[in-house]
N, C-alpha and C. Protein backbone atom coordinates (compact mmCIF):
# COMPACT_ATOMS: atom_id res chain seq x y z
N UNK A 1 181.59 93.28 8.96
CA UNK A 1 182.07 93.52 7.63
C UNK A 1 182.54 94.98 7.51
N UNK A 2 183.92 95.04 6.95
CA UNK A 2 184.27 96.34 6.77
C UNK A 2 183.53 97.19 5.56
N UNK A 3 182.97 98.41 5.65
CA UNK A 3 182.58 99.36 4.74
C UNK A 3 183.78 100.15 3.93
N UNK A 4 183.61 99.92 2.99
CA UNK A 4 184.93 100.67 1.86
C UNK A 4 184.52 102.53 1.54
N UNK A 5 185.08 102.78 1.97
CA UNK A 5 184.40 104.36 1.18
C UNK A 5 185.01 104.28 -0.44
N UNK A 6 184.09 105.17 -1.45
CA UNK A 6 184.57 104.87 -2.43
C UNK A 6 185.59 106.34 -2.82
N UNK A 7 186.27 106.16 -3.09
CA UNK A 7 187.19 107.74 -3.49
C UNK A 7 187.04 108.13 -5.26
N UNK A 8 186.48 109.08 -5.15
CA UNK A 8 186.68 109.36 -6.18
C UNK A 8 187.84 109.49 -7.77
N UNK A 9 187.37 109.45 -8.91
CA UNK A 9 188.58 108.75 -9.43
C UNK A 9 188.27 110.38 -10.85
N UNK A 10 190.10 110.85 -10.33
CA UNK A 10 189.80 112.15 -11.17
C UNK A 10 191.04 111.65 -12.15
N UNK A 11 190.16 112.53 -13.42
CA UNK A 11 191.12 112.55 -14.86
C UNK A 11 191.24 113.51 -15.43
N UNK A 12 192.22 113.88 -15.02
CA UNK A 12 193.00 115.00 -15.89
C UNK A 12 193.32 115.46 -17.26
N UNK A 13 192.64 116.29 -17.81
CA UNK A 13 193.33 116.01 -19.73
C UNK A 13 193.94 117.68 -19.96
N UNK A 14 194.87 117.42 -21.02
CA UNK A 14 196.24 118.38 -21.06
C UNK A 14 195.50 118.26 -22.78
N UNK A 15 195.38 119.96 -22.92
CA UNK A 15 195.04 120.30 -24.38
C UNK A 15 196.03 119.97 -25.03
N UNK A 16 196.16 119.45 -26.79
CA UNK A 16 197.14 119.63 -27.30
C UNK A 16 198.40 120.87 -27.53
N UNK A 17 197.28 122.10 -27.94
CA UNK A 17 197.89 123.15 -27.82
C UNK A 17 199.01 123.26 -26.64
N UNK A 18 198.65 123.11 -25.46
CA UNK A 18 199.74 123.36 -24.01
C UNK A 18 200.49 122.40 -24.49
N UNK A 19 200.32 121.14 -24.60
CA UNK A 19 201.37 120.48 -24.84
C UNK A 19 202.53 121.02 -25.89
N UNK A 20 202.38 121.43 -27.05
CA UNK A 20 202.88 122.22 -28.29
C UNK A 20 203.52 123.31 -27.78
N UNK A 21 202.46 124.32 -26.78
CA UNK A 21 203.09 125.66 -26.49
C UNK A 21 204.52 124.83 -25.70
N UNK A 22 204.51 123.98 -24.93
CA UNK A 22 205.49 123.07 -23.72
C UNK A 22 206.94 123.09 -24.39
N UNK A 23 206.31 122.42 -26.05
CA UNK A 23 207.85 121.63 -26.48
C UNK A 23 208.67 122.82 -27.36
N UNK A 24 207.61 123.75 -27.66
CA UNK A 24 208.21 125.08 -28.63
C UNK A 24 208.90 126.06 -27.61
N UNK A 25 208.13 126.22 -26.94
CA UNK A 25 208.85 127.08 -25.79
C UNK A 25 209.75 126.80 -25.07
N UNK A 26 209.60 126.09 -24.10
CA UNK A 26 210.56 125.05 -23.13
C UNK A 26 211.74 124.69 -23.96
N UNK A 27 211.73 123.54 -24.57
CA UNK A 27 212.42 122.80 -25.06
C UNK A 27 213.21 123.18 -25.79
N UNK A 28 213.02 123.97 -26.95
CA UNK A 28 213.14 124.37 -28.73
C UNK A 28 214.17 125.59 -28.15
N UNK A 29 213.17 126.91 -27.62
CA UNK A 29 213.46 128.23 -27.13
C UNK A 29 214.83 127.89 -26.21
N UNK A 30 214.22 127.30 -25.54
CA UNK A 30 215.15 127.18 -24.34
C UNK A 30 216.93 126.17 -24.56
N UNK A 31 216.56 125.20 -25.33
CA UNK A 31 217.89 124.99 -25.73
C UNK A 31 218.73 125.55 -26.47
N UNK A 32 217.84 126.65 -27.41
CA UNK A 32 218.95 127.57 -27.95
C UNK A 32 219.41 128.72 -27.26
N UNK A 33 218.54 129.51 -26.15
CA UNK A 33 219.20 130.15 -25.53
C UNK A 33 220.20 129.41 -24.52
N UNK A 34 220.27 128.80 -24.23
CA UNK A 34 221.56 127.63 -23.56
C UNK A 34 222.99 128.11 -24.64
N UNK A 35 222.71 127.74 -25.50
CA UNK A 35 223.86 127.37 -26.34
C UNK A 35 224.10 128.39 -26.72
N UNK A 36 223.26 129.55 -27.04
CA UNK A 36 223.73 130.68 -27.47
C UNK A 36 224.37 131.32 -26.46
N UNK A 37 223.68 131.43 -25.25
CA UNK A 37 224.73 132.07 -24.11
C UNK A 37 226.04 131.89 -24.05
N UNK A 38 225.91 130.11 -23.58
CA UNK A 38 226.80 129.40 -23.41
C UNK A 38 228.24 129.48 -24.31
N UNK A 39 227.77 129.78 -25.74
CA UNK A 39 228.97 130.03 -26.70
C UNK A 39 229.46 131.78 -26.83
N UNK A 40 228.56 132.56 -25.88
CA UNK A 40 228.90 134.37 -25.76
C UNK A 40 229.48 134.40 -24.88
N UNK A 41 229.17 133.34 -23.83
CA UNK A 41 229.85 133.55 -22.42
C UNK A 41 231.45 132.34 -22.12
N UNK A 42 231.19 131.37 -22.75
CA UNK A 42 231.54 129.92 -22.29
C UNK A 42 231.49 129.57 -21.13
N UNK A 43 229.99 130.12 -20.20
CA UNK A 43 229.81 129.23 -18.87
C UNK A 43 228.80 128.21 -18.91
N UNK A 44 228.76 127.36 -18.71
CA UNK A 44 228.08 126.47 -18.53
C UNK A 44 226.47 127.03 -17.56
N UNK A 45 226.69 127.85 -16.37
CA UNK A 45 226.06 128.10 -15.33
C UNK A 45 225.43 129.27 -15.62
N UNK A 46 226.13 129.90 -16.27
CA UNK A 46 225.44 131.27 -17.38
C UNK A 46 224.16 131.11 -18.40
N UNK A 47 224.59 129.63 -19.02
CA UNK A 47 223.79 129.37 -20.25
C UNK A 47 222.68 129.17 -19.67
N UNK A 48 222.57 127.76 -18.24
CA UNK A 48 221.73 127.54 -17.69
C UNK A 48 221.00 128.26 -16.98
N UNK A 49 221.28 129.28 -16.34
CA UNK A 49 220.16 130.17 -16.02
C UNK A 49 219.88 131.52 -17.00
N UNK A 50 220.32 131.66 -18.25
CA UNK A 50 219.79 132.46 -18.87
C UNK A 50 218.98 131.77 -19.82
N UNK A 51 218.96 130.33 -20.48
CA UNK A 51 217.77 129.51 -20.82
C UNK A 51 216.71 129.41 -19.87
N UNK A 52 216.70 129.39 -18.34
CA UNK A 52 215.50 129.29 -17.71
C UNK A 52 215.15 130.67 -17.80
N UNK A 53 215.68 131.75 -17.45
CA UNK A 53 215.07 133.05 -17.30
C UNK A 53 214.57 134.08 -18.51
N UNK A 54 215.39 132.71 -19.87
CA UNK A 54 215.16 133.75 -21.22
C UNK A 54 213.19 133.09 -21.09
N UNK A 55 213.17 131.93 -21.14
CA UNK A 55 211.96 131.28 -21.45
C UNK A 55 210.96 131.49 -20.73
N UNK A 56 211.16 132.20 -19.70
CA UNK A 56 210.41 132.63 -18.86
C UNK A 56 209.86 134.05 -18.90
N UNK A 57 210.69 134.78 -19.51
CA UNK A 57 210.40 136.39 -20.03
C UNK A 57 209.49 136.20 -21.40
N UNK A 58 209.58 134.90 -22.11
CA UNK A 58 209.10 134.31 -23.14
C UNK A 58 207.68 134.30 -22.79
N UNK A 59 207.37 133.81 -21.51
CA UNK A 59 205.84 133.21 -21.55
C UNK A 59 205.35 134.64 -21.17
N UNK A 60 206.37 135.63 -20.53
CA UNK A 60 205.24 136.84 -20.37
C UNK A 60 205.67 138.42 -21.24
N UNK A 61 205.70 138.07 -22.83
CA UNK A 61 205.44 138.94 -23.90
C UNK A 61 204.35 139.35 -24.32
N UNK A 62 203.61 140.17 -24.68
CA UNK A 62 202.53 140.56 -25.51
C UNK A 62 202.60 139.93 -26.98
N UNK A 63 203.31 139.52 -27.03
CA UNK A 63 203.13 138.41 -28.56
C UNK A 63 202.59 137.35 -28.33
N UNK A 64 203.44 136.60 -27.05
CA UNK A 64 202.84 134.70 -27.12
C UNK A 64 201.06 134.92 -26.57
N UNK A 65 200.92 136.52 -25.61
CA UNK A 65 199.59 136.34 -25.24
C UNK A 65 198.59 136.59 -26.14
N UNK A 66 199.11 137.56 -27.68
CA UNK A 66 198.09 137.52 -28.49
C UNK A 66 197.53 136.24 -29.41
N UNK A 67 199.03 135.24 -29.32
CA UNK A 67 198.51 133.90 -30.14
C UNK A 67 197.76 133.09 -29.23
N UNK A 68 197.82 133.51 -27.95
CA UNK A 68 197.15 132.30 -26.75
C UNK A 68 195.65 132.83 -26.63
N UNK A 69 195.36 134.15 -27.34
CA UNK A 69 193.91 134.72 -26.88
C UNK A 69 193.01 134.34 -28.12
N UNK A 70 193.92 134.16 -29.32
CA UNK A 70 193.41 133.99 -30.75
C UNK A 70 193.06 132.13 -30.89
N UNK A 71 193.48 131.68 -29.86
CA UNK A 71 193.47 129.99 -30.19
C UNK A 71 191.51 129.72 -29.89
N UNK A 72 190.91 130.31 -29.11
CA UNK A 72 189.24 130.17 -29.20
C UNK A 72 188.55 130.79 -30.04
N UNK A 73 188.93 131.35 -31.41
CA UNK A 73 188.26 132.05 -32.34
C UNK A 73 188.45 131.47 -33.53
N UNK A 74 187.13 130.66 -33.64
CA UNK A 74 186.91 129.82 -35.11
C UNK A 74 186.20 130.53 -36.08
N UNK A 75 187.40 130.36 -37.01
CA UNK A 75 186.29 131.16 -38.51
C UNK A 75 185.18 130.52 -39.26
N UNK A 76 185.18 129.29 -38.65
CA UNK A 76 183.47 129.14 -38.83
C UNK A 76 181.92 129.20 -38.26
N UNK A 77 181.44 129.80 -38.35
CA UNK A 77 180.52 130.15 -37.39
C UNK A 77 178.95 129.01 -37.06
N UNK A 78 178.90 128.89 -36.35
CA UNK A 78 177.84 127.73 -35.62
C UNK A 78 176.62 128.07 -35.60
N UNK A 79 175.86 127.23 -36.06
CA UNK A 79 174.32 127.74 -35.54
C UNK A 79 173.54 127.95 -36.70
């Protein structure tokens, strides 16, 4: 009789917040710097890499890191 090993069974969970930071940033940010380029420059290839590289200077501001340090501080207190 064959022996089965059992593999472990992993689950992954994605905070809401990341998800939110994902679609505001990425998505939102990033399609308007597309279009905004895109209509300063009219390149197509311009827009597209200054939407990836704007959104990316995005994630490393001292602004988005003060709202990302403030998301574990509840004003109600426990205990």
């Amino acid at each position: 009789m064959v022996e089965r090993k059992q593999r472990p069974f992993i689950f992954v969970t994605i905070r809401a917040s990341t998800i939110r930071k994902i679609i505001i940033l990425d998505f939102i940010a990033g399609t308007g710097l597309y279009y905004l380029i895109k209509l300063a420059t009219a390149s197509v290839l311009l827009g597209t890499m200054g939407s990836a590289v704007g959104t990316e200077v995005m994630k490393r501001i001292p602004v988005t890191r003060m709202f990302q340090l403030n998301q574990g501080i509840s004003p109600v207190k426990k205990g």
